[in-house]
Protein backbone atom coordinates (compact mmCIF):
# COMPACT_ATOMS: atom_id res chain seq x y z
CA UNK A 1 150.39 87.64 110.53
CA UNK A 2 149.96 89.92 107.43
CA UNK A 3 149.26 89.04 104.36
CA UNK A 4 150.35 91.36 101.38
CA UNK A 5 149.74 90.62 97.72
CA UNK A 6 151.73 92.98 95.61
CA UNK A 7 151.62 93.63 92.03
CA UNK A 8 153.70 95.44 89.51
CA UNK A 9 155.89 97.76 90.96
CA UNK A 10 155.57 96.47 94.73
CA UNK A 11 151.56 98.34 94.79
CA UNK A 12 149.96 96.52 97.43
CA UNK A 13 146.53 94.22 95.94
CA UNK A 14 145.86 93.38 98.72
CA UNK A 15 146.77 93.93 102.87
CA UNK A 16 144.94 91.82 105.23
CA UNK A 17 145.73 90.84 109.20
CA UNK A 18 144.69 86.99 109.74
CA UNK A 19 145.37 85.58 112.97
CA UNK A 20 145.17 81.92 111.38
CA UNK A 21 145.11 80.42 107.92
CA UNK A 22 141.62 79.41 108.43
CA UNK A 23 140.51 83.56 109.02
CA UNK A 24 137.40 83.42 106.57
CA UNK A 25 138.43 81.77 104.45
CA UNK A 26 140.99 84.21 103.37
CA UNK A 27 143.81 81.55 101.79
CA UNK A 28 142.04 78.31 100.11
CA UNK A 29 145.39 76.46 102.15
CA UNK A 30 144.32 72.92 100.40
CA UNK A 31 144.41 74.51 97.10
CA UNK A 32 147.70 76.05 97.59
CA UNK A 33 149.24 72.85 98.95
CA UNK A 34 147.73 71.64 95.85
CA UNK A 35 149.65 74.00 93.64
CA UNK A 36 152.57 73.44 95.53
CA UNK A 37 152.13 69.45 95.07
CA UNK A 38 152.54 68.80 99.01
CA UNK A 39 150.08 67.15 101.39
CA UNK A 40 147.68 69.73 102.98
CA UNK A 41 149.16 68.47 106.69
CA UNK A 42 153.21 68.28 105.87
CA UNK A 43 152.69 72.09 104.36
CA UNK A 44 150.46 73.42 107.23
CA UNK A 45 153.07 72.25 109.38
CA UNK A 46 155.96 73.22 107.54
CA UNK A 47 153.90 76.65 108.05
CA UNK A 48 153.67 76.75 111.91
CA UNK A 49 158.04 76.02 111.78
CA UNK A 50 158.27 78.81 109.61
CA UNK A 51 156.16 81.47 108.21
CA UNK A 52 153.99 81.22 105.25
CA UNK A 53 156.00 83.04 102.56
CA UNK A 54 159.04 80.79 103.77
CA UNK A 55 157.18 77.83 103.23
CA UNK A 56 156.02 78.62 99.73
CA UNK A 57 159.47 79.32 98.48
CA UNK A 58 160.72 75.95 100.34
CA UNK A 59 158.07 73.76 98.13
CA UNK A 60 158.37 76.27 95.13
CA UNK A 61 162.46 75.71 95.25
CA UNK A 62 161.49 71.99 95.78
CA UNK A 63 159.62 71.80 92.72
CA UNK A 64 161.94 73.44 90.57
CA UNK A 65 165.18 70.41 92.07
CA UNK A 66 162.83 68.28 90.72
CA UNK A 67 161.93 70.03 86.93
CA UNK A 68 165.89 69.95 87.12
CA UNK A 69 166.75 66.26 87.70
């Protein structure tokens, strides 16, 4: 997998290959399923059905059904 943080104007941050989400300690995962209020195991597996940026935008679109109702 690559990971690609882009800022303003789509100029890459930051580019890195990871083979897992545990690649030294690249991606604090528990924080992010933190952010993303989600347990650490349900979003690591919602990972491994789909890919990371997928899953983010699932919980992120989750969140904002939620703000909504």
């Amino acid at each position: 997998m690559q990971l690609k943080i882009l800022g303003v104007g789509n100029v890459p941050l930051l580019s890195a290959r990871i083979k897992t989400l545990d690649d030294a300690g690249l991606l604090n995962v528990s924080a992010l399923a933190r952010a993303l209020q989600a347990p650490r195991s349900t979003f690591l597996s919602k990972v491994a059905s789909v890919v990371l940026e997928a899953a983010i935008l699932y919980y992120v679109t989750q969140q904002k059904l939620k703000d909504v109702s």
